[in-house]
PDB file of N, CA and C in Angstrom:
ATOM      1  N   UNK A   1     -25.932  80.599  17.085  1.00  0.00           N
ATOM      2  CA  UNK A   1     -26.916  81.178  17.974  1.00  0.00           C
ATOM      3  C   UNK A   1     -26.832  80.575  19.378  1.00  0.00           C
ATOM      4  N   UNK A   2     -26.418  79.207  19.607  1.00  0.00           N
ATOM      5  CA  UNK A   2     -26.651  78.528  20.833  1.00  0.00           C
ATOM      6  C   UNK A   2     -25.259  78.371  21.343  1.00  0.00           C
ATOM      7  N   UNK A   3     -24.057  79.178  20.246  1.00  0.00           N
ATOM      8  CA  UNK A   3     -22.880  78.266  20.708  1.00  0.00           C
ATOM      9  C   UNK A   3     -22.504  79.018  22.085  1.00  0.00           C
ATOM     10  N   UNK A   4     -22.726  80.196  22.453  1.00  0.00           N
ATOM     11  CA  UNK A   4     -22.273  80.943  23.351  1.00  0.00           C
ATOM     12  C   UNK A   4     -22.756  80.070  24.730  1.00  0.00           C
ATOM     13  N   UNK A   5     -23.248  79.374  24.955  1.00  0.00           N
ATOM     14  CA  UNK A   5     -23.609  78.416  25.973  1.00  0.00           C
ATOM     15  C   UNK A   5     -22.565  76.663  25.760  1.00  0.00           C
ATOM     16  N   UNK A   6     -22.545  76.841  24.528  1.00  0.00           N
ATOM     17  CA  UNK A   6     -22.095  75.304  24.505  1.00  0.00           C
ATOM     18  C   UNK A   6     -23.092  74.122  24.293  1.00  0.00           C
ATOM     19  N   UNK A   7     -24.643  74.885  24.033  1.00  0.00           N
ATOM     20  CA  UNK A   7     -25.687  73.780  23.981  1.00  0.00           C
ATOM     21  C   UNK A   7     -25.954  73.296  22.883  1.00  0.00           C
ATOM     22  N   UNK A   8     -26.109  71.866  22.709  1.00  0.00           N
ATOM     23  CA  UNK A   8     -26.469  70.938  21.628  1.00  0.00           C
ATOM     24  C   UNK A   8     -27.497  71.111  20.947  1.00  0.00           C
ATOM     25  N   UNK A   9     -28.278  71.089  19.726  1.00  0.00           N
ATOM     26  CA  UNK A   9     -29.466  70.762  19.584  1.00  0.00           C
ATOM     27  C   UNK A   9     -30.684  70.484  20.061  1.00  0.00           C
ATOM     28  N   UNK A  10     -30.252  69.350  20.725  1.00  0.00           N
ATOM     29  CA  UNK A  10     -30.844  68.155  21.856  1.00  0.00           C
ATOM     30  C   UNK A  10     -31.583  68.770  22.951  1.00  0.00           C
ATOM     31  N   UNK A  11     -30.519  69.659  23.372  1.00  0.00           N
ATOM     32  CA  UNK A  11     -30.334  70.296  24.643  1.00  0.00           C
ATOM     33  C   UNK A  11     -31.561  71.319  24.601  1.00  0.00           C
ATOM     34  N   UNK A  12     -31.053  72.527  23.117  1.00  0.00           N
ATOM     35  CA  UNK A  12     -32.067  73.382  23.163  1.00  0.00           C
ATOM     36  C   UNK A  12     -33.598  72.811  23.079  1.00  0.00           C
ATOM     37  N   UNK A  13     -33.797  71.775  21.891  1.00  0.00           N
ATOM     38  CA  UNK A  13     -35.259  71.470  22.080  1.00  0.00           C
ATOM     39  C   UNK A  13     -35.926  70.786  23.492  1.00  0.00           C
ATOM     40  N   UNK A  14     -34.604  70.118  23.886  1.00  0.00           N
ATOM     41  CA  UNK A  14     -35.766  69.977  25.836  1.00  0.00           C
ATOM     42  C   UNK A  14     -35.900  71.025  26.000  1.00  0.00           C
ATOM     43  N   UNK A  15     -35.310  72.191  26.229  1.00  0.00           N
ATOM     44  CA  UNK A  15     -35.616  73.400  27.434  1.00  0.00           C
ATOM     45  C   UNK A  15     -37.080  74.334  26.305  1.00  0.00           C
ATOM     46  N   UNK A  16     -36.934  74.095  24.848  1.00  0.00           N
ATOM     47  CA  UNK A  16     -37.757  75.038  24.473  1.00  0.00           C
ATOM     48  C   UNK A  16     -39.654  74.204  24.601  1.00  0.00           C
ATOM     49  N   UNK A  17     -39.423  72.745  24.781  1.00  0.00           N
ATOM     50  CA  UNK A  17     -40.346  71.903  24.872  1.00  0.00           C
ATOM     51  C   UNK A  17     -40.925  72.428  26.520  1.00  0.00           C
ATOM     52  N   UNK A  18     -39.928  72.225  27.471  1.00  0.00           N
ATOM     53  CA  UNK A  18     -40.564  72.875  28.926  1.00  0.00           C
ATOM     54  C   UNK A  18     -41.211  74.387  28.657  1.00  0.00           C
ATOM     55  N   UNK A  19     -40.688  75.387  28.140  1.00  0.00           N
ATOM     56  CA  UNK A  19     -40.959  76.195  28.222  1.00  0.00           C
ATOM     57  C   UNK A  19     -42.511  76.510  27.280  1.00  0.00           C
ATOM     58  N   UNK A  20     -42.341  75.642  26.498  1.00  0.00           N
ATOM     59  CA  UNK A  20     -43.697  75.259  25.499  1.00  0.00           C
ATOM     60  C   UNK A  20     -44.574  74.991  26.317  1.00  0.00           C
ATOM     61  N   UNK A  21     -44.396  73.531  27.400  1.00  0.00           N
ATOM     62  CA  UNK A  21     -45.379  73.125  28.010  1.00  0.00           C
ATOM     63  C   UNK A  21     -45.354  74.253  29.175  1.00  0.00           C
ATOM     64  N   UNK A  22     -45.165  74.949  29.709  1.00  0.00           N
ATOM     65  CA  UNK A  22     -45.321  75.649  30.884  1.00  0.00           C
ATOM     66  C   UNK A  22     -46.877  76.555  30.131  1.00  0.00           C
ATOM     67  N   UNK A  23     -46.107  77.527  29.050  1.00  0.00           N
ATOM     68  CA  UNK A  23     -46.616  78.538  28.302  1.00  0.00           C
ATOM     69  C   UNK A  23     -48.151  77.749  27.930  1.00  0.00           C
ATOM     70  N   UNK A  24     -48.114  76.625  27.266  1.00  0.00           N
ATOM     71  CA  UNK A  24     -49.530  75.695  27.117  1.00  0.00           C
ATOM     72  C   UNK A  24     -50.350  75.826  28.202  1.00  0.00           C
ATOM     73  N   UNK A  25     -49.775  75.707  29.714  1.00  0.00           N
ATOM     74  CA  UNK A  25     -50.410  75.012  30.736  1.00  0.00           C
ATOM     75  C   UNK A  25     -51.074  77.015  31.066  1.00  0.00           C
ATOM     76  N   UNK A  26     -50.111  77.736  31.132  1.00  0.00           N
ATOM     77  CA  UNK A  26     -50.953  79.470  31.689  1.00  0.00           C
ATOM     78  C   UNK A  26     -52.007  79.345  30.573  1.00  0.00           C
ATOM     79  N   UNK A  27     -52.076  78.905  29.068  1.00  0.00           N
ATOM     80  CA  UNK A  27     -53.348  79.244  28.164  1.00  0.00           C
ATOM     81  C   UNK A  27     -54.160  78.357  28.753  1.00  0.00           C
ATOM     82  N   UNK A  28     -54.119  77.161  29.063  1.00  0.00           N
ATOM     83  CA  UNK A  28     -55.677  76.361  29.742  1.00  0.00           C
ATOM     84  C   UNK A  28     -55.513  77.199  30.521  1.00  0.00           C
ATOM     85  N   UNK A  29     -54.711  77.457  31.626  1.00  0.00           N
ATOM     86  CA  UNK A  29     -55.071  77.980  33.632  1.00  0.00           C
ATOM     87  C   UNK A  29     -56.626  79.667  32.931  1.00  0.00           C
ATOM     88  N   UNK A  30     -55.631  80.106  31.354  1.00  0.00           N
ATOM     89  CA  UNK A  30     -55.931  81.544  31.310  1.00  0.00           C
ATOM     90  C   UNK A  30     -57.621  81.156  30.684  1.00  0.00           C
ATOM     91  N   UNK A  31     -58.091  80.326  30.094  1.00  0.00           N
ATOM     92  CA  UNK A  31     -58.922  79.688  28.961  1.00  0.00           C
ATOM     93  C   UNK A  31     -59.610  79.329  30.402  1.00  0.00           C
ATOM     94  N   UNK A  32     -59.771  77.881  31.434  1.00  0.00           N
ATOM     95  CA  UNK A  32     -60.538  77.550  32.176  1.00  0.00           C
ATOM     96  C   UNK A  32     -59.312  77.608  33.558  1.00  0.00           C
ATOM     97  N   UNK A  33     -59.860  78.425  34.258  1.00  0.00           N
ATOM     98  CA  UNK A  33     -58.997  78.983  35.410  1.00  0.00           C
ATOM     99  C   UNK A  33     -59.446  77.700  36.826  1.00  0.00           C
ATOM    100  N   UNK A  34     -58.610  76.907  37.183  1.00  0.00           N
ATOM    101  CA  UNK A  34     -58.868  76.436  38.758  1.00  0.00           C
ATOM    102  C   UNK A  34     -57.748  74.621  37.927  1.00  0.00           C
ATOM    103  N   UNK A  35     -58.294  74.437  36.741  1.00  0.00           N
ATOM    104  CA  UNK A  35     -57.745  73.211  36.039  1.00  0.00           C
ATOM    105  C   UNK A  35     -58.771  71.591  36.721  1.00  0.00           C
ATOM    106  N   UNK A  36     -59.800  72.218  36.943  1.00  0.00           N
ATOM    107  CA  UNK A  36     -60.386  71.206  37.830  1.00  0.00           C
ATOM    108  C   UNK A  36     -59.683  69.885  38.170  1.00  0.00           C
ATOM    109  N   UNK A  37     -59.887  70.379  39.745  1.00  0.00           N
ATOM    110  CA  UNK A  37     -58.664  69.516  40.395  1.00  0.00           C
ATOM    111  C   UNK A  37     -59.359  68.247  40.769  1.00  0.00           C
ATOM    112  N   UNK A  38     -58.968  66.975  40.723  1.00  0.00           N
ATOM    113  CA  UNK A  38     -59.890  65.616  40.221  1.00  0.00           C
ATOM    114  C   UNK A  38     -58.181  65.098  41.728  1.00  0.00           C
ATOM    115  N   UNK A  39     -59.166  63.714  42.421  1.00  0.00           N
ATOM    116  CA  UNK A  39     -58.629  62.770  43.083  1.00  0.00           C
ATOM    117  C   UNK A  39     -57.706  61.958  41.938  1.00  0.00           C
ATOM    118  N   UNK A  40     -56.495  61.751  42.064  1.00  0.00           N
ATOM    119  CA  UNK A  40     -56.052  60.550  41.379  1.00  0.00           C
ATOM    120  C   UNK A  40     -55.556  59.150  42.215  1.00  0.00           C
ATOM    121  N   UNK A  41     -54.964  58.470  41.380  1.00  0.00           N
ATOM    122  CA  UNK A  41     -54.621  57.209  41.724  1.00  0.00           C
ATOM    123  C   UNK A  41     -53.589  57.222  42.429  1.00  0.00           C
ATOM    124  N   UNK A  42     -52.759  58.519  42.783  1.00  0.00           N
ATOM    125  CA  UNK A  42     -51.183  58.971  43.375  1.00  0.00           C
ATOM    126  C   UNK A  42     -51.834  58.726  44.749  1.00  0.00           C
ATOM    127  N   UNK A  43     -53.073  59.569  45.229  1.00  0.00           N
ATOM    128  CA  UNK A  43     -53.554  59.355  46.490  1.00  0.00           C
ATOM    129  C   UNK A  43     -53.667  60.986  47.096  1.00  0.00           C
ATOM    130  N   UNK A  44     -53.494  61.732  45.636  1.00  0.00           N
ATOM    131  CA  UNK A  44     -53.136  63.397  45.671  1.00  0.00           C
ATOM    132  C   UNK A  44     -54.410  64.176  44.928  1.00  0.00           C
ATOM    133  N   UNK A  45     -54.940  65.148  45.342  1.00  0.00           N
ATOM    134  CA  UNK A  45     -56.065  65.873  44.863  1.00  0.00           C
ATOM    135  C   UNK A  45     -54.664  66.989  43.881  1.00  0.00           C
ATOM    136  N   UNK A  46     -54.809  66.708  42.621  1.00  0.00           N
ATOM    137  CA  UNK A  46     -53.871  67.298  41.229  1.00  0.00           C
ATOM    138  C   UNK A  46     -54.645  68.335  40.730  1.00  0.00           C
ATOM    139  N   UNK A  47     -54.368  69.463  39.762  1.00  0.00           N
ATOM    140  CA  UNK A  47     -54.845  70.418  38.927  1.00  0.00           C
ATOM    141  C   UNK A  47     -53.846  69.834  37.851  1.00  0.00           C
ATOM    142  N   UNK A  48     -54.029  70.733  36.372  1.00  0.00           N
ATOM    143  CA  UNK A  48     -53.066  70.230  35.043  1.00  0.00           C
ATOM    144  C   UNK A  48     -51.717  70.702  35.675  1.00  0.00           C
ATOM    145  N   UNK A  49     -51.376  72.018  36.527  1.00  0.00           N
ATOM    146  CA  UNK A  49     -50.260  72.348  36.256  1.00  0.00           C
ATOM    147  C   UNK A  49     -49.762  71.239  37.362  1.00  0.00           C
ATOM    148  N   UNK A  50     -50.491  70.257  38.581  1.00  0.00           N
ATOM    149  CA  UNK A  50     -49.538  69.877  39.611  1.00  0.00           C
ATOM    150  C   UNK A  50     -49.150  68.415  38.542  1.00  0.00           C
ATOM    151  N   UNK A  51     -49.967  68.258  37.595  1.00  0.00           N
ATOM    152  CA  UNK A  51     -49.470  67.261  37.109  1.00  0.00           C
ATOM    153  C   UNK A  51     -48.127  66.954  35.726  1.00  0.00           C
ATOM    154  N   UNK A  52     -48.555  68.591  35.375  1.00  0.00           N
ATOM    155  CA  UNK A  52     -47.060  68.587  34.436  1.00  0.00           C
ATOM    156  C   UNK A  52     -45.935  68.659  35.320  1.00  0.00           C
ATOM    157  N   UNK A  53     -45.957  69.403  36.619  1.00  0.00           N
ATOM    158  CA  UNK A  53     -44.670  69.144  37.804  1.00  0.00           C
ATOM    159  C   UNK A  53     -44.315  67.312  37.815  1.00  0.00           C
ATOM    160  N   UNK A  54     -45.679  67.158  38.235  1.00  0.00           N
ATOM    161  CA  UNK A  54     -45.212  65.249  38.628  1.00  0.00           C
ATOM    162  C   UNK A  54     -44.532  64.746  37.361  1.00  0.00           C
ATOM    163  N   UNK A  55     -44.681  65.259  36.571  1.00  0.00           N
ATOM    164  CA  UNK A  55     -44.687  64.386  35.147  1.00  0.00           C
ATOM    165  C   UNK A  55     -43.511  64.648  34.852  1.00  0.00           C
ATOM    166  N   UNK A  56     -42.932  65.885  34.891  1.00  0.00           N
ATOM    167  CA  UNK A  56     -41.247  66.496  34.509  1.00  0.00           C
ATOM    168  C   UNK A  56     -40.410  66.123  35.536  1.00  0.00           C
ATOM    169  N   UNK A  57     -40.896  66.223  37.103  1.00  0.00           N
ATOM    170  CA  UNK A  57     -40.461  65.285  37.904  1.00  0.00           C
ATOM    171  C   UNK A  57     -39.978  64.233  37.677  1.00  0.00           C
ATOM    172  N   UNK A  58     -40.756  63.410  37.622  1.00  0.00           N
ATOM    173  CA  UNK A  58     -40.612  61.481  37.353  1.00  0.00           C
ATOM    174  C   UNK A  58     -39.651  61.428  36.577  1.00  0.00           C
ATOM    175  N   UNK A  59     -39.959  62.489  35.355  1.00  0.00           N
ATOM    176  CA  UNK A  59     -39.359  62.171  33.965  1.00  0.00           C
ATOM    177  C   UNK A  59     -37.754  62.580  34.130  1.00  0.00           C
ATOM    178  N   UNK A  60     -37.263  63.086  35.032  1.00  0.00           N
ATOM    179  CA  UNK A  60     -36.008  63.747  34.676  1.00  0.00           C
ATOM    180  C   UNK A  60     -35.373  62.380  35.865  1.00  0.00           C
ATOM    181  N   UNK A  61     -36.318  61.922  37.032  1.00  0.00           N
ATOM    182  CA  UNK A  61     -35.097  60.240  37.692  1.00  0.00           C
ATOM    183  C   UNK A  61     -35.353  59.078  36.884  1.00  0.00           C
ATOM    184  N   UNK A  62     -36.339  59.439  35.871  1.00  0.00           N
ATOM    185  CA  UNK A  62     -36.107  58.292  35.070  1.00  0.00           C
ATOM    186  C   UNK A  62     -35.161  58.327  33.820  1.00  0.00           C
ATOM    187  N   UNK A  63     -34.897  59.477  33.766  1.00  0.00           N
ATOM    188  CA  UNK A  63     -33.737  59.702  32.742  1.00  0.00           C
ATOM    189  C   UNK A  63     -32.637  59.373  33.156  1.00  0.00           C
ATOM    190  N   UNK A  64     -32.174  59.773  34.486  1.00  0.00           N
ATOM    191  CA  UNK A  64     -30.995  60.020  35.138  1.00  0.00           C
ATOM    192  C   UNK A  64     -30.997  57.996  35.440  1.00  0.00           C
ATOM    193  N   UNK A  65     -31.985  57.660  36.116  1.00  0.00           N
ATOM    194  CA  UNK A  65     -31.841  56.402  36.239  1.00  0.00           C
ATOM    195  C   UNK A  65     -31.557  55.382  34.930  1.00  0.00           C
ATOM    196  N   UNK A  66     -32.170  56.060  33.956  1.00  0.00           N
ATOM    197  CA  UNK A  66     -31.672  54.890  32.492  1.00  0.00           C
ATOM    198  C   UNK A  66     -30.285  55.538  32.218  1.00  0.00           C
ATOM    199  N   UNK A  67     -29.517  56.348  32.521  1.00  0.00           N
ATOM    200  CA  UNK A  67     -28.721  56.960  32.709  1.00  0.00           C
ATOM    201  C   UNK A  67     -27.467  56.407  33.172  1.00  0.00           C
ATOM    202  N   UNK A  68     -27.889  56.288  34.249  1.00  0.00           N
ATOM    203  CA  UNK A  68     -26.920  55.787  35.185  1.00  0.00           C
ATOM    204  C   UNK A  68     -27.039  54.005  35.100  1.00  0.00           C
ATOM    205  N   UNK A  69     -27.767  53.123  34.564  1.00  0.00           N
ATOM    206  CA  UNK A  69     -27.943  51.798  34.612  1.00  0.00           C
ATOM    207  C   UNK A  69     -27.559  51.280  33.268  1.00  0.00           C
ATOM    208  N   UNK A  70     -28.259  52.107  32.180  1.00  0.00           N
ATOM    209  CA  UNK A  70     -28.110  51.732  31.334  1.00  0.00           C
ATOM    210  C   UNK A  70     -27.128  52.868  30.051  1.00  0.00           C
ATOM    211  N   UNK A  71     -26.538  53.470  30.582  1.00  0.00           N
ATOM    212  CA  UNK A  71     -26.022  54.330  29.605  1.00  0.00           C
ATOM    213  C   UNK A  71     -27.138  54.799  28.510  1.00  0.00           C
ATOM    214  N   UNK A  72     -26.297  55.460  27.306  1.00  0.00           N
ATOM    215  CA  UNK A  72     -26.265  56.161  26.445  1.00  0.00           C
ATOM    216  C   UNK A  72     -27.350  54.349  24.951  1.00  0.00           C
ATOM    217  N   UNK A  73     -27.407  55.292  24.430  1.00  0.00           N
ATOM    218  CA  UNK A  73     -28.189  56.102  24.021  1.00  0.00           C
ATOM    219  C   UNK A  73     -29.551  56.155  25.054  1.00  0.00           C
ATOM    220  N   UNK A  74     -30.011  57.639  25.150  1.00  0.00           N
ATOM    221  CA  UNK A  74     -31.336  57.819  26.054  1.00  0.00           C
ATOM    222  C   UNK A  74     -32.601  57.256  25.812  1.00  0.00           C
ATOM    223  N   UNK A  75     -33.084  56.326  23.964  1.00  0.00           N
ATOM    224  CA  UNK A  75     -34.677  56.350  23.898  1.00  0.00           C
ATOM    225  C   UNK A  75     -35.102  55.668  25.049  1.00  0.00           C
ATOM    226  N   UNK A  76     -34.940  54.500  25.488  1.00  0.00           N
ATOM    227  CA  UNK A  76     -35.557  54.117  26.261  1.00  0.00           C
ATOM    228  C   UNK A  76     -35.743  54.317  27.421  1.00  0.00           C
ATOM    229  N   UNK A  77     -35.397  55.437  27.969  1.00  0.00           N
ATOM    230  CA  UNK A  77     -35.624  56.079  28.688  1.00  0.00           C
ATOM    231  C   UNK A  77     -36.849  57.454  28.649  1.00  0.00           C
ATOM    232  N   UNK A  78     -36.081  57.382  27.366  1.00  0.00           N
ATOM    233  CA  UNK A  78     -37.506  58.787  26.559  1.00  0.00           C
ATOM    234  C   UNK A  78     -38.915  58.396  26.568  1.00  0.00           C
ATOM    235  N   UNK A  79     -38.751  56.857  25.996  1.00  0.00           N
ATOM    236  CA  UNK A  79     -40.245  56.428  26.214  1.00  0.00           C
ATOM    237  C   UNK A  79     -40.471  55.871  27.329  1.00  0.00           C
ATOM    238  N   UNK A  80     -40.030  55.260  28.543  1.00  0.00           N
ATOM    239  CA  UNK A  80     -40.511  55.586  29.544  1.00  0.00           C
ATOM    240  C   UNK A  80     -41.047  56.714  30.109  1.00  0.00           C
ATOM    241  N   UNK A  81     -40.353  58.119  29.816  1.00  0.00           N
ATOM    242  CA  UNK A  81     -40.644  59.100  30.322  1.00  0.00           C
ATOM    243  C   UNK A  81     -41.891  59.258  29.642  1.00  0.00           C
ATOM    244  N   UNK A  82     -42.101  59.292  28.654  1.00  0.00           N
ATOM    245  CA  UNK A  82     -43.356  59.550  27.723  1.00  0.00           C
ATOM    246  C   UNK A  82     -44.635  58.305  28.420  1.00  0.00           C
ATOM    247  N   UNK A  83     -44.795  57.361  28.554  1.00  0.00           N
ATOM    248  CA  UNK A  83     -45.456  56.588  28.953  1.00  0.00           C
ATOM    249  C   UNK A  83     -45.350  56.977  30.185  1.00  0.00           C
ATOM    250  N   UNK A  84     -45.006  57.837  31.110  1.00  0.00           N
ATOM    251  CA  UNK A  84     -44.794  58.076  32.644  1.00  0.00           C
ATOM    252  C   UNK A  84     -46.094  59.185  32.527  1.00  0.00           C
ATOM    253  N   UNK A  85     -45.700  60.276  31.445  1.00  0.00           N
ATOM    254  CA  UNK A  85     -46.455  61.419  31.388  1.00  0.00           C
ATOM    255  C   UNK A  85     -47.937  61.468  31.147  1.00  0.00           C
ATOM    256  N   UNK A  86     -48.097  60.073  29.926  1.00  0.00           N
ATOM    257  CA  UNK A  86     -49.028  59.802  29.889  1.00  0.00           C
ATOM    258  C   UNK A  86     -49.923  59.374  31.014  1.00  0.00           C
ATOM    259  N   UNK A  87     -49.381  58.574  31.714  1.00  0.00           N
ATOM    260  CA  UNK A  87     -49.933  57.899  33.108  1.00  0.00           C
ATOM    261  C   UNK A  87     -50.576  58.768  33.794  1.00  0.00           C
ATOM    262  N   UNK A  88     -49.086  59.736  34.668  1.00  0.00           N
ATOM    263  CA  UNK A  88     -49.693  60.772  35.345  1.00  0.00           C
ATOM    264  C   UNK A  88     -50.848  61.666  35.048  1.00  0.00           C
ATOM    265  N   UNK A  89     -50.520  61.952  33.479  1.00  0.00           N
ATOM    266  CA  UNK A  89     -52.111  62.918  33.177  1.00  0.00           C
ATOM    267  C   UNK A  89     -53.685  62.308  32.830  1.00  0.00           C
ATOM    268  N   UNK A  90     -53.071  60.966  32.642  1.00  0.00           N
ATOM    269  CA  UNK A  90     -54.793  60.372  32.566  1.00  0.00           C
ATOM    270  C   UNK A  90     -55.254  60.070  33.759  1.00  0.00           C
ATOM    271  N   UNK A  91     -54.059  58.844  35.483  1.00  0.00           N
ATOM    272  CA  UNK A  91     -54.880  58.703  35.783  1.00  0.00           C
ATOM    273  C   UNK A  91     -54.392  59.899  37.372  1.00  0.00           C
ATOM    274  N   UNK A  92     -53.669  60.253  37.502  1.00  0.00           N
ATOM    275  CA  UNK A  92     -53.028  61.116  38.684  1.00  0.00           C
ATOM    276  C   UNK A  92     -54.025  62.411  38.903  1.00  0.00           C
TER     277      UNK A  92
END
């Protein structure tokens, strides 16, 4: 099913996880519309969707940066990214 691209496993569940979280983020926007936009600690007035941007943001130079410093294998980079996301959405 995926070979016609050449994509891994791996590969498909990131892109179907973004597309998960995008699709999540229109049911809150569609459920409570504006995402009440709250001051954070960035120094940025955020809604949910500016913060899943920051969050996939961060998360993809911190990949590339455990990446590039520390090679292969990616977890620790994963859980940085995960502890990044967390950050941004509690206090950003």
């Amino acid at each position: 099913m995926i070979e016609w691209m050449a994509w891994t496993w791996p590969t498909a569940a990131f892109f179907v996880f973004i597309f998960a979280s995008i699709a999540f983020m229109g049911f809150l926007e569609y459920r409570s519309p504006g995402g009440n936009p709250r001051d954070g600690i960035l120094g940025l007035r955020t809604t949910r969707g500016d913060r899943l941007f920051i969050s996939l943001l961060g998360s993809a130079f911190i990949m590339l940066g455990w990446l590039g410093t520390m090679g292969t294998p990616l977890w620790g980079g994963l859980a940085l990214s995960i502890l990044w996301g967390a950050f941004v959405f509690w206090k950003a």
